[in-house]
PDB file of N, CA and C in Angstrom:
ATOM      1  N   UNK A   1      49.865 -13.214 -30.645  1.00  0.00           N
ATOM      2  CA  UNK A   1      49.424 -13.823 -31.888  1.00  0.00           C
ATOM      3  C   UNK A   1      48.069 -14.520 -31.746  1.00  0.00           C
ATOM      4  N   UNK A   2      47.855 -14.780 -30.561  1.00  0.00           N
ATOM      5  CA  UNK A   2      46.674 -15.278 -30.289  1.00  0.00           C
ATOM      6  C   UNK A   2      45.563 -15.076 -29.822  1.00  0.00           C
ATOM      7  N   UNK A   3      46.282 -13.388 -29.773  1.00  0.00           N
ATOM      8  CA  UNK A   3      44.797 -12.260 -29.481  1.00  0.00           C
ATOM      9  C   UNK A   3      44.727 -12.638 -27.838  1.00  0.00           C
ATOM     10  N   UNK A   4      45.152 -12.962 -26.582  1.00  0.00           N
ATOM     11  CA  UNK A   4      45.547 -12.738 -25.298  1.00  0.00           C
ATOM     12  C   UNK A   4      45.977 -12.263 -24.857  1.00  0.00           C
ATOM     13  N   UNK A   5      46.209 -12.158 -23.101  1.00  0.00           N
ATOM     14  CA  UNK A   5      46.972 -11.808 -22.797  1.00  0.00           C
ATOM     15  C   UNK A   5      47.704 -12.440 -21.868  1.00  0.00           C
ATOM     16  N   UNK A   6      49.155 -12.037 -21.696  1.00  0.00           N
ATOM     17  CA  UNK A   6      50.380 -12.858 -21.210  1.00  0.00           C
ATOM     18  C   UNK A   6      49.837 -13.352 -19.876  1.00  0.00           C
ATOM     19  N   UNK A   7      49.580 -13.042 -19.191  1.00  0.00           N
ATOM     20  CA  UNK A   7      48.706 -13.659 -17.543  1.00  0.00           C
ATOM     21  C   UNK A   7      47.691 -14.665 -17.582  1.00  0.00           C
ATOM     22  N   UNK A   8      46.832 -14.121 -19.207  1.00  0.00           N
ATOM     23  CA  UNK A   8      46.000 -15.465 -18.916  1.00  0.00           C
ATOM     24  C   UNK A   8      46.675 -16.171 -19.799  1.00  0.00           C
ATOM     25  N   UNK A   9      47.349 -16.575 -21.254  1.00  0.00           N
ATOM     26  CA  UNK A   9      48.334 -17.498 -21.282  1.00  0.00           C
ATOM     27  C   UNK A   9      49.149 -18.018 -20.462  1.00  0.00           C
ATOM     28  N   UNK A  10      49.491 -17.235 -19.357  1.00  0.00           N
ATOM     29  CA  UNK A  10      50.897 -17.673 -18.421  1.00  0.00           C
ATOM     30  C   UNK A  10      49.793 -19.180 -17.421  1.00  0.00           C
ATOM     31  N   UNK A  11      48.696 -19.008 -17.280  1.00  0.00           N
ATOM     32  CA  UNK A  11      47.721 -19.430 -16.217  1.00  0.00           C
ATOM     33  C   UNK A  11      47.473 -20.864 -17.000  1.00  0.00           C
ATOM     34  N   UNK A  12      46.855 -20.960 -18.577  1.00  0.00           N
ATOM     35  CA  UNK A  12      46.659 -21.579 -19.613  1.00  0.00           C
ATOM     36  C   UNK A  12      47.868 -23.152 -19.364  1.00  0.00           C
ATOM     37  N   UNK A  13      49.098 -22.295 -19.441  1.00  0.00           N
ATOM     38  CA  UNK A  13      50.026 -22.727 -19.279  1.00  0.00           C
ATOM     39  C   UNK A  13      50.765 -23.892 -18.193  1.00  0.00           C
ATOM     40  N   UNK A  14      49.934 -22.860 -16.850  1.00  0.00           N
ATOM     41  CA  UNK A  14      50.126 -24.039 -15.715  1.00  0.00           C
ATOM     42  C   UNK A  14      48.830 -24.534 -15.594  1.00  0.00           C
ATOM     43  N   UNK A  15      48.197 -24.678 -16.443  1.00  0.00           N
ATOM     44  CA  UNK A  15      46.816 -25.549 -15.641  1.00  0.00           C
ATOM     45  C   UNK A  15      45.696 -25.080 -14.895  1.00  0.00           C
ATOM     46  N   UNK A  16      46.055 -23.441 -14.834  1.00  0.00           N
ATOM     47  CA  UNK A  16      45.290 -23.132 -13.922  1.00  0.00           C
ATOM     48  C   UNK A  16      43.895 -22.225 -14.333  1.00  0.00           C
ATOM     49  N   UNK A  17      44.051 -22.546 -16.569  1.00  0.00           N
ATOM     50  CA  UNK A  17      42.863 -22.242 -16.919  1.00  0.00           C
ATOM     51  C   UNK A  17      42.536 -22.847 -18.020  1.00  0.00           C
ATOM     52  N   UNK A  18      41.700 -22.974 -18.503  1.00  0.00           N
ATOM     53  CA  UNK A  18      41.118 -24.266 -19.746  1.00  0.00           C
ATOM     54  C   UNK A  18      41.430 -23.015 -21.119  1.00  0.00           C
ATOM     55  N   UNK A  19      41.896 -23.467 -21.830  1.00  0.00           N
ATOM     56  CA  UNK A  19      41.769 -22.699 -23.098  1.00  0.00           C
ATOM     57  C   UNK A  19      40.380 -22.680 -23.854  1.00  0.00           C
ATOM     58  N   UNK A  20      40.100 -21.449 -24.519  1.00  0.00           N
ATOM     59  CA  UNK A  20      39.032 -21.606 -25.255  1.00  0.00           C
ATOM     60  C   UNK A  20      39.410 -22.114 -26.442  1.00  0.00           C
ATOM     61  N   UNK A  21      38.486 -22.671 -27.018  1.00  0.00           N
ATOM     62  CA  UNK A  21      38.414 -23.516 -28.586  1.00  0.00           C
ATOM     63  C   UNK A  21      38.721 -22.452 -29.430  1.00  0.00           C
ATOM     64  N   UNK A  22      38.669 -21.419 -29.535  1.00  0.00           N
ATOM     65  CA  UNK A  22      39.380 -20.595 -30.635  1.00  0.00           C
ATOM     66  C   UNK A  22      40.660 -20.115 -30.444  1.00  0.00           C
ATOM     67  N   UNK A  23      41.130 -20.363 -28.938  1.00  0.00           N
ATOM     68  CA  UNK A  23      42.773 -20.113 -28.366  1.00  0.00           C
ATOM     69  C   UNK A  23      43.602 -21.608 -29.380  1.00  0.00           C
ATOM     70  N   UNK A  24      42.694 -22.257 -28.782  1.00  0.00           N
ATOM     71  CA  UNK A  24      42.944 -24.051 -29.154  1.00  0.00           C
ATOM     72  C   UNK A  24      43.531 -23.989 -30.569  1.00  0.00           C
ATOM     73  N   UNK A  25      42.446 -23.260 -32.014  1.00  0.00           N
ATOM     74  CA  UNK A  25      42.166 -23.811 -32.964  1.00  0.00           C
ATOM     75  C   UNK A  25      43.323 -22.417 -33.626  1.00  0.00           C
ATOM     76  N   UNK A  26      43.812 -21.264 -33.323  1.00  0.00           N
ATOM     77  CA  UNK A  26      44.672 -20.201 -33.472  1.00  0.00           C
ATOM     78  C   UNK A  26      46.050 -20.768 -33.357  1.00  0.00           C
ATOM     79  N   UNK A  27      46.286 -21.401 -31.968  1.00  0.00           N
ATOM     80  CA  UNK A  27      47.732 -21.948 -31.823  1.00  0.00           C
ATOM     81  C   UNK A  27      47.783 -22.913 -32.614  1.00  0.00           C
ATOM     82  N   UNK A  28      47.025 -23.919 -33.081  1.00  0.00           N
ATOM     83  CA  UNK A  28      47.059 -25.238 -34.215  1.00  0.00           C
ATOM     84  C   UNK A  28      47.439 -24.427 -35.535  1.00  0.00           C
ATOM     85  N   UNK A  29      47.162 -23.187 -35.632  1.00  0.00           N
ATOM     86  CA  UNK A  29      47.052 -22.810 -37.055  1.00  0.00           C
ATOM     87  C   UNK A  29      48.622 -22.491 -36.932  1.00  0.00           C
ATOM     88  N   UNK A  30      49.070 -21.805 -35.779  1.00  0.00           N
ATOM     89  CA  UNK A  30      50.613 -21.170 -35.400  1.00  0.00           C
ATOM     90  C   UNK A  30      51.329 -22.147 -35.595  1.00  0.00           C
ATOM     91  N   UNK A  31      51.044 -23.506 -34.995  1.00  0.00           N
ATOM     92  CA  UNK A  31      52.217 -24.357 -34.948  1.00  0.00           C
ATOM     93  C   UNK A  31      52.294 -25.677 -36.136  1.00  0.00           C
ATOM     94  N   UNK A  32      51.036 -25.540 -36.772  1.00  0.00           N
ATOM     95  CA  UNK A  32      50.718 -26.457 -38.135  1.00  0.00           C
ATOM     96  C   UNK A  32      50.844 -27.528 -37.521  1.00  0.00           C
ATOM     97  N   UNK A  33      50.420 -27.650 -35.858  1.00  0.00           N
ATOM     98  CA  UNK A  33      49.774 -29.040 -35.593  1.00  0.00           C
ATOM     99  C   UNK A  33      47.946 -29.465 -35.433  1.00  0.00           C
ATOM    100  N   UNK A  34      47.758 -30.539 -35.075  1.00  0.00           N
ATOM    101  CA  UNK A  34      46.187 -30.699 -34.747  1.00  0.00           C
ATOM    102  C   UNK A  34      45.916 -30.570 -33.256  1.00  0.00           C
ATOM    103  N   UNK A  35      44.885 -29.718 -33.097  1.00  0.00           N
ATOM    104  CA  UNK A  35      44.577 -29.822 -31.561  1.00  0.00           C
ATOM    105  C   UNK A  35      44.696 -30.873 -30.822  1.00  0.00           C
ATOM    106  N   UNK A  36      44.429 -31.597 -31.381  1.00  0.00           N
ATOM    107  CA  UNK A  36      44.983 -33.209 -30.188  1.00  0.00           C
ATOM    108  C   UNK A  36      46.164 -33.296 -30.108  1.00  0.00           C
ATOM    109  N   UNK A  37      47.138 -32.140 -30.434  1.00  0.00           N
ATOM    110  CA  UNK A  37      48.570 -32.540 -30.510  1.00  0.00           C
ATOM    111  C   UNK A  37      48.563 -31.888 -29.496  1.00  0.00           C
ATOM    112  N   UNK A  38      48.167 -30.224 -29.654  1.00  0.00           N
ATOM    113  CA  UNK A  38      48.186 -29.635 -28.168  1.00  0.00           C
ATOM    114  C   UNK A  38      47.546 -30.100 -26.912  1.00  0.00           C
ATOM    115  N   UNK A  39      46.577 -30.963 -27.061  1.00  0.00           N
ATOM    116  CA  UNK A  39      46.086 -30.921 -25.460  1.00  0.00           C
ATOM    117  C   UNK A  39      46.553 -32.202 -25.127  1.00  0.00           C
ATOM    118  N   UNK A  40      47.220 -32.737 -25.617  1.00  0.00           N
ATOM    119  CA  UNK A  40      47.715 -34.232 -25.191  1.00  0.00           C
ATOM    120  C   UNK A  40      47.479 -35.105 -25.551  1.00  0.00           C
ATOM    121  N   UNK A  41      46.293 -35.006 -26.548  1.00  0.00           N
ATOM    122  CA  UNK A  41      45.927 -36.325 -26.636  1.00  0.00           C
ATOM    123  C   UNK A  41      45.849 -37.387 -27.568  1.00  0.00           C
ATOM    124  N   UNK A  42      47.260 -36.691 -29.254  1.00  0.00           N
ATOM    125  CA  UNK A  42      47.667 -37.299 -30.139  1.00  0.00           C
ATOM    126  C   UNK A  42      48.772 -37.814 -29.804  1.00  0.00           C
ATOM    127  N   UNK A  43      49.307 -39.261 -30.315  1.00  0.00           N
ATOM    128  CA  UNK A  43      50.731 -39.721 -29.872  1.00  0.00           C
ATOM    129  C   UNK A  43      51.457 -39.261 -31.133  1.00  0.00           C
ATOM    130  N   UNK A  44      52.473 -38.641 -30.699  1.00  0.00           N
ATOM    131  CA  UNK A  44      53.199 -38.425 -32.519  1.00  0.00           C
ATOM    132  C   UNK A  44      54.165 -39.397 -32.441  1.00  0.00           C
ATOM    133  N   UNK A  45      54.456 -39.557 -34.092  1.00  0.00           N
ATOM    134  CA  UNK A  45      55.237 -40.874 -34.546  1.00  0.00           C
ATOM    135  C   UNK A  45      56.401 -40.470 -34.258  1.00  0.00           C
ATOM    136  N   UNK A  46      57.524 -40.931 -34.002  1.00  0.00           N
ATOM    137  CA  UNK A  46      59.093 -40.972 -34.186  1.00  0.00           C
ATOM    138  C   UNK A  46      59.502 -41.077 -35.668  1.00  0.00           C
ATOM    139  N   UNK A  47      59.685 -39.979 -35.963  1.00  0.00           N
ATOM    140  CA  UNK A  47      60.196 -39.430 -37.292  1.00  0.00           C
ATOM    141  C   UNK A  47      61.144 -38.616 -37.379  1.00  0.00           C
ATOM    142  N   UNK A  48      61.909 -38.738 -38.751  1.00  0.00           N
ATOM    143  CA  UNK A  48      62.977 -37.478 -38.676  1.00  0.00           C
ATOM    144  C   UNK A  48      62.249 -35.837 -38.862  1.00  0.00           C
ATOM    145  N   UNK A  49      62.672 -35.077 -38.632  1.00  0.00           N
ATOM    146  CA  UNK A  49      62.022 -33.724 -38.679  1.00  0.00           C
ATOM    147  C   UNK A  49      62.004 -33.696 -40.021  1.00  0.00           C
ATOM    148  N   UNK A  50      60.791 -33.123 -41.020  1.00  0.00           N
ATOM    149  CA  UNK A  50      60.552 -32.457 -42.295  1.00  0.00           C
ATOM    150  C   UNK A  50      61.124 -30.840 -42.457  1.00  0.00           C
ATOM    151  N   UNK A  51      61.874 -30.436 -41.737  1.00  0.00           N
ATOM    152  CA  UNK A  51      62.734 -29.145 -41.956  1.00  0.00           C
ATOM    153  C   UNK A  51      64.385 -29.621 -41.986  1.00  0.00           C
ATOM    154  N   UNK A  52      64.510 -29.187 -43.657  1.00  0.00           N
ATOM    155  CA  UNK A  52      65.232 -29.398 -44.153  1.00  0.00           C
ATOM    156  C   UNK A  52      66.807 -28.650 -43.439  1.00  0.00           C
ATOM    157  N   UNK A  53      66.449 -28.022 -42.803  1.00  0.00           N
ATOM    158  CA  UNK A  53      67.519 -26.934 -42.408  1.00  0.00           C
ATOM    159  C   UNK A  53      67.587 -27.616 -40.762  1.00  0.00           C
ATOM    160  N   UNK A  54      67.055 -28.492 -40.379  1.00  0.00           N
ATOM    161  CA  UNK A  54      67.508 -28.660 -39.049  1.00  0.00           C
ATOM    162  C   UNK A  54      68.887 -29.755 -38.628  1.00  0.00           C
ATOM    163  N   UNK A  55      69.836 -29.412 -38.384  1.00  0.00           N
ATOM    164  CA  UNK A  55      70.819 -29.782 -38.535  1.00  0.00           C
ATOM    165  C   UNK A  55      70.563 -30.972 -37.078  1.00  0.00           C
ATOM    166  N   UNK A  56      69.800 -32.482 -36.775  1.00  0.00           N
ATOM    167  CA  UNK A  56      70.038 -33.093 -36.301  1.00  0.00           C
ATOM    168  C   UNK A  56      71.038 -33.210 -34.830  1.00  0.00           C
ATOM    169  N   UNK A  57      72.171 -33.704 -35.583  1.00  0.00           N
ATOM    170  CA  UNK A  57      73.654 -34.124 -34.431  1.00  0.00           C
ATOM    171  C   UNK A  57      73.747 -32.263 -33.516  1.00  0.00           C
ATOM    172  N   UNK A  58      73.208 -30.923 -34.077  1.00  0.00           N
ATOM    173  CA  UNK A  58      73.561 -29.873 -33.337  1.00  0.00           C
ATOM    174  C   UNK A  58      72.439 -29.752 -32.455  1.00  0.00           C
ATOM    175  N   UNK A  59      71.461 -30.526 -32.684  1.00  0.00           N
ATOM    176  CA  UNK A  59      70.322 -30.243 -31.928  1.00  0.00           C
ATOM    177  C   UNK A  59      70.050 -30.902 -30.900  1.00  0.00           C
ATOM    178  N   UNK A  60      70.979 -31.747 -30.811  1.00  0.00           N
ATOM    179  CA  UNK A  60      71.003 -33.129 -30.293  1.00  0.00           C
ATOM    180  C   UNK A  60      72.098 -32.595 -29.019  1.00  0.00           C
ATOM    181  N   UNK A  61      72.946 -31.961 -29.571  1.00  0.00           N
ATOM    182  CA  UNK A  61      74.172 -31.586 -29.039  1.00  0.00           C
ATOM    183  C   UNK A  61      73.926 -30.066 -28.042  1.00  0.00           C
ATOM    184  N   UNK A  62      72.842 -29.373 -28.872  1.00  0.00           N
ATOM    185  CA  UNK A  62      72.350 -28.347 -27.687  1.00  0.00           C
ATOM    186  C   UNK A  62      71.289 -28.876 -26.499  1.00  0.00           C
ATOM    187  N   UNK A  63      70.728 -29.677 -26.837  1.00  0.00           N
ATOM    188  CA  UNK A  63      69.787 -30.282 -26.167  1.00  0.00           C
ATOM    189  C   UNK A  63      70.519 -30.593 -24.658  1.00  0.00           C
ATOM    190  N   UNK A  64      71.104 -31.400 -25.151  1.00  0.00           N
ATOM    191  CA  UNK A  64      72.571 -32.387 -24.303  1.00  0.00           C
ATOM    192  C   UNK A  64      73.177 -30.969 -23.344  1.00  0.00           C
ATOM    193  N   UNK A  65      73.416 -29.685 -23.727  1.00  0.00           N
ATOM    194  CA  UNK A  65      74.157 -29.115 -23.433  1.00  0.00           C
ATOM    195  C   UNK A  65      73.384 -27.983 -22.070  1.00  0.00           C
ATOM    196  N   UNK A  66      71.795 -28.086 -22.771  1.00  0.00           N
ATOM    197  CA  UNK A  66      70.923 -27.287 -21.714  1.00  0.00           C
ATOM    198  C   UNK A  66      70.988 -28.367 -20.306  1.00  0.00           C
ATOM    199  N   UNK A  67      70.507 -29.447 -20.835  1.00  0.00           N
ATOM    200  CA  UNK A  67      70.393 -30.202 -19.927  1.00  0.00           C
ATOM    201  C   UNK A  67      71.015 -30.842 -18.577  1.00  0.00           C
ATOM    202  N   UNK A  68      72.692 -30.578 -19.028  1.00  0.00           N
ATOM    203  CA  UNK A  68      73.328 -30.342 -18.190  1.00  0.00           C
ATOM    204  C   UNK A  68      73.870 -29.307 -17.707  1.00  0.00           C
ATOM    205  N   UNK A  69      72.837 -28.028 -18.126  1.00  0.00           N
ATOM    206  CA  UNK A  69      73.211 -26.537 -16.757  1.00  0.00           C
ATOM    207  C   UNK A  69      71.892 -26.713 -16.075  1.00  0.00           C
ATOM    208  N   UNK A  70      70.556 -27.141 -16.367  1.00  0.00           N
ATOM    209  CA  UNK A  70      69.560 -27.366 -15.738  1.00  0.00           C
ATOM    210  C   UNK A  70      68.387 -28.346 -15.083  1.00  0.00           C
ATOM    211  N   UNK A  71      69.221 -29.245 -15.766  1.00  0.00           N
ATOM    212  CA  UNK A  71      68.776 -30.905 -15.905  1.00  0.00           C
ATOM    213  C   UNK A  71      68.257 -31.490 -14.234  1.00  0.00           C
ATOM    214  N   UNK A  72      68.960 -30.916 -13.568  1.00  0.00           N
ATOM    215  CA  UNK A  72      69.354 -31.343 -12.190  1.00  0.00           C
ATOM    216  C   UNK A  72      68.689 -30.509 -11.243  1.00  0.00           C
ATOM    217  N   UNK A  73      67.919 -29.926 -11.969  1.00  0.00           N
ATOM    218  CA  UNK A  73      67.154 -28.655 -10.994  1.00  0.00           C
ATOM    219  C   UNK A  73      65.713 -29.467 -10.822  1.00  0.00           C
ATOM    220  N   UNK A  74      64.632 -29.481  -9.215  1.00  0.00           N
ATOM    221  CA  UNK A  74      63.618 -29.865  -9.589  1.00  0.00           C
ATOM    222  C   UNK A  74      62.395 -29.494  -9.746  1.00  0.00           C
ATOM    223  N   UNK A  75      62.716 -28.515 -10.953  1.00  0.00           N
ATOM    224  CA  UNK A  75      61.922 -27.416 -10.998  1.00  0.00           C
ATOM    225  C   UNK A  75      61.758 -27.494 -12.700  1.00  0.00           C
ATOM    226  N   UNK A  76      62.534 -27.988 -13.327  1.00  0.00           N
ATOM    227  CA  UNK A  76      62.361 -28.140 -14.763  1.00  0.00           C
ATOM    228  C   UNK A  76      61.936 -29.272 -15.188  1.00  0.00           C
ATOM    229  N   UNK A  77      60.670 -29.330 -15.904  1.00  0.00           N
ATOM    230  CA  UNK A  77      60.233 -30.638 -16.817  1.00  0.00           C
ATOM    231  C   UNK A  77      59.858 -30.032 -18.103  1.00  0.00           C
ATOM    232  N   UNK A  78      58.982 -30.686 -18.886  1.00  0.00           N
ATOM    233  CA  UNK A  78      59.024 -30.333 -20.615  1.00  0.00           C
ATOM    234  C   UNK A  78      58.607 -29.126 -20.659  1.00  0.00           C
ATOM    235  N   UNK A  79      58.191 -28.460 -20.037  1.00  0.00           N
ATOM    236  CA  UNK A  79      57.748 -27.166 -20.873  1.00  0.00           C
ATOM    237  C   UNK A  79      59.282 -26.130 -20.438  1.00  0.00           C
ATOM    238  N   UNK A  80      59.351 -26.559 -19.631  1.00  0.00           N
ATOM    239  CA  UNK A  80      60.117 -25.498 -19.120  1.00  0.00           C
ATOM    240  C   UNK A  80      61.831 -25.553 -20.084  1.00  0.00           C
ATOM    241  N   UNK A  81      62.008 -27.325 -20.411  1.00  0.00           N
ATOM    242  CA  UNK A  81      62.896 -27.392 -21.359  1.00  0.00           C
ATOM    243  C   UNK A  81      62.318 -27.056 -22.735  1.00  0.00           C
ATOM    244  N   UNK A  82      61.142 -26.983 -23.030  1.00  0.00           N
ATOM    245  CA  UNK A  82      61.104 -26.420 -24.235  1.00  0.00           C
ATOM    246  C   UNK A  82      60.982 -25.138 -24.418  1.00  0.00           C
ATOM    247  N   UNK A  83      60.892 -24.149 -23.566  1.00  0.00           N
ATOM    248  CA  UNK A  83      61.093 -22.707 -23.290  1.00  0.00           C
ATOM    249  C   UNK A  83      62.680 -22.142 -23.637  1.00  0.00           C
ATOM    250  N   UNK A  84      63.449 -23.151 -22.810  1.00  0.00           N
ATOM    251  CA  UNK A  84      64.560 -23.101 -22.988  1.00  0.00           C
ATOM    252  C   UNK A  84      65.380 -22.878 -24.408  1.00  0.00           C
ATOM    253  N   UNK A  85      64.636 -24.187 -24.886  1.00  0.00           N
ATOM    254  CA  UNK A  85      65.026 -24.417 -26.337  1.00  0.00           C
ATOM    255  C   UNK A  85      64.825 -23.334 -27.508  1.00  0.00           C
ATOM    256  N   UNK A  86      63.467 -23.004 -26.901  1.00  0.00           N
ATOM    257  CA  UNK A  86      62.898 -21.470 -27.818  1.00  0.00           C
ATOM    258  C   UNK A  86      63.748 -20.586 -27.418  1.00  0.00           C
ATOM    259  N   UNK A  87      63.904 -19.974 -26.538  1.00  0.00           N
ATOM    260  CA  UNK A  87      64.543 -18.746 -26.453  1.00  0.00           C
ATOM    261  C   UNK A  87      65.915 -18.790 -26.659  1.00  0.00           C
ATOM    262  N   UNK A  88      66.541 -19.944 -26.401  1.00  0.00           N
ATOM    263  CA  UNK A  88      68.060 -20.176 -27.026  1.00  0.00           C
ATOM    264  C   UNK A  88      68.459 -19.728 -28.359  1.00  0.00           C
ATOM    265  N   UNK A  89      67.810 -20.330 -28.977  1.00  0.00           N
ATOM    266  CA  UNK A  89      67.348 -20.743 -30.506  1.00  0.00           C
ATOM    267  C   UNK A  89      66.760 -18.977 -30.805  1.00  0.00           C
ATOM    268  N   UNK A  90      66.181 -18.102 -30.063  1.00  0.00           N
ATOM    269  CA  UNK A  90      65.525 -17.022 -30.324  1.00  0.00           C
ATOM    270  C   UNK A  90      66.942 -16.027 -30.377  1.00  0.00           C
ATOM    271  N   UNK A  91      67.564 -16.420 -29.375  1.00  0.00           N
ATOM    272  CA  UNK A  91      68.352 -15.198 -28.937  1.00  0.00           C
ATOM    273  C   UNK A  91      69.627 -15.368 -29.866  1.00  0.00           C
ATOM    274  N   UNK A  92      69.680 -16.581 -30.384  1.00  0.00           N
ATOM    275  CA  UNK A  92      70.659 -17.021 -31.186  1.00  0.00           C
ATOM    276  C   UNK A  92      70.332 -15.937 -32.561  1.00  0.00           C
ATOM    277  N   UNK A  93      69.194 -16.357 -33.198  1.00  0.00           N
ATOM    278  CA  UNK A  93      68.999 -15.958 -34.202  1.00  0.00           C
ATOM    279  C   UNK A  93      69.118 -14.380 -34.130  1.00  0.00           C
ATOM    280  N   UNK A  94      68.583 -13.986 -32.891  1.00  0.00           N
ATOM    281  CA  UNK A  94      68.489 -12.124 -33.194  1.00  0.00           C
ATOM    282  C   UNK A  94      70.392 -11.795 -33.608  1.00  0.00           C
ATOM    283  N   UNK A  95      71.193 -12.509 -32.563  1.00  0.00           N
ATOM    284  CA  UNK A  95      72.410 -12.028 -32.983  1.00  0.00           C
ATOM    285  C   UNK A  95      73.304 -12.342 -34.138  1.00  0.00           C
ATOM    286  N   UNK A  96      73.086 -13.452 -34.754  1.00  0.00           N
ATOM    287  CA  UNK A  96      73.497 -13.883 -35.791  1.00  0.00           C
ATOM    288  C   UNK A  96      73.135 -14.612 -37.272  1.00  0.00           C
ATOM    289  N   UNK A  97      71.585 -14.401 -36.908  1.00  0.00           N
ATOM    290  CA  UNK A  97      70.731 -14.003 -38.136  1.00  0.00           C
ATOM    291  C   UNK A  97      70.697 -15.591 -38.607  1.00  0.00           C
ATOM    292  N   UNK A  98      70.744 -16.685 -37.431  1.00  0.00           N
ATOM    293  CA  UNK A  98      71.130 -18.283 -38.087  1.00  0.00           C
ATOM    294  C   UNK A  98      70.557 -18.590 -37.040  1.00  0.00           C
ATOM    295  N   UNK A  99      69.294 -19.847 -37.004  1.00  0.00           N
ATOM    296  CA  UNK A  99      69.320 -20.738 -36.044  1.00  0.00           C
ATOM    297  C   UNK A  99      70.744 -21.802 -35.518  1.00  0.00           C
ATOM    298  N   UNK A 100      70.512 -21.635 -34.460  1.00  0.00           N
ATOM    299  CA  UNK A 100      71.677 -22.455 -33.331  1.00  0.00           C
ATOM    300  C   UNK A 100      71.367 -24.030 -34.284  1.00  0.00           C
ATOM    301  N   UNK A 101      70.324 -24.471 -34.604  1.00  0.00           N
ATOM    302  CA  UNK A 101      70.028 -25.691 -35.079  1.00  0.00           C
ATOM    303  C   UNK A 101      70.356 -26.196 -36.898  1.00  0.00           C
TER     304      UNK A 101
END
């Protein structure tokens, strides 16, 4: 979606390449945040989510549920739990046409 490719995203990813400003300003458009959200350097507020369909207490409850098959590994921190979360949530939907959330 962002006109790359998976190796140099995968690299992007660990640090081990600077994104260009139009990688930057493509994924902001994907995720309807502001680039300072992606590179670190907006604090976001503690708010309830504005998607009406996100069912809270289940999200809360899958969260809870990854965390203790992988929580304990020291090899997982945020991205890697939010990978998690995506593809859960991905694989959910292909089979039953419903987010897990």
């Amino acid at each position: 979606m962002i006109g790359i490719h998976r190796i140099t995203y995968n690299l992007s990813e660990k640090g081990e390449r600077t994104r260009k400003e139009e990688e930057l300003e493509r994924l902001s458009e994907i995720f309807d945040v502001s680039i300072d959200v992606l590179t670190g350097h907006a604090i976001l507020p503690d708010k309830p989510s504005n998607n009406p369909d996100l069912d809270q207490k289940v999200f809360e409850n899958v969260l809870l549920y990854i965390l203790n098959q992988v929580g304990i590994k020291p090899n997982i921190g945020k991205t890697v739990l939010y990978k998690l979360l995506y593809f859960s949530d991905f694989n959910h939907y292909e089979k039953h046409r419903s987010s897990i959330t």
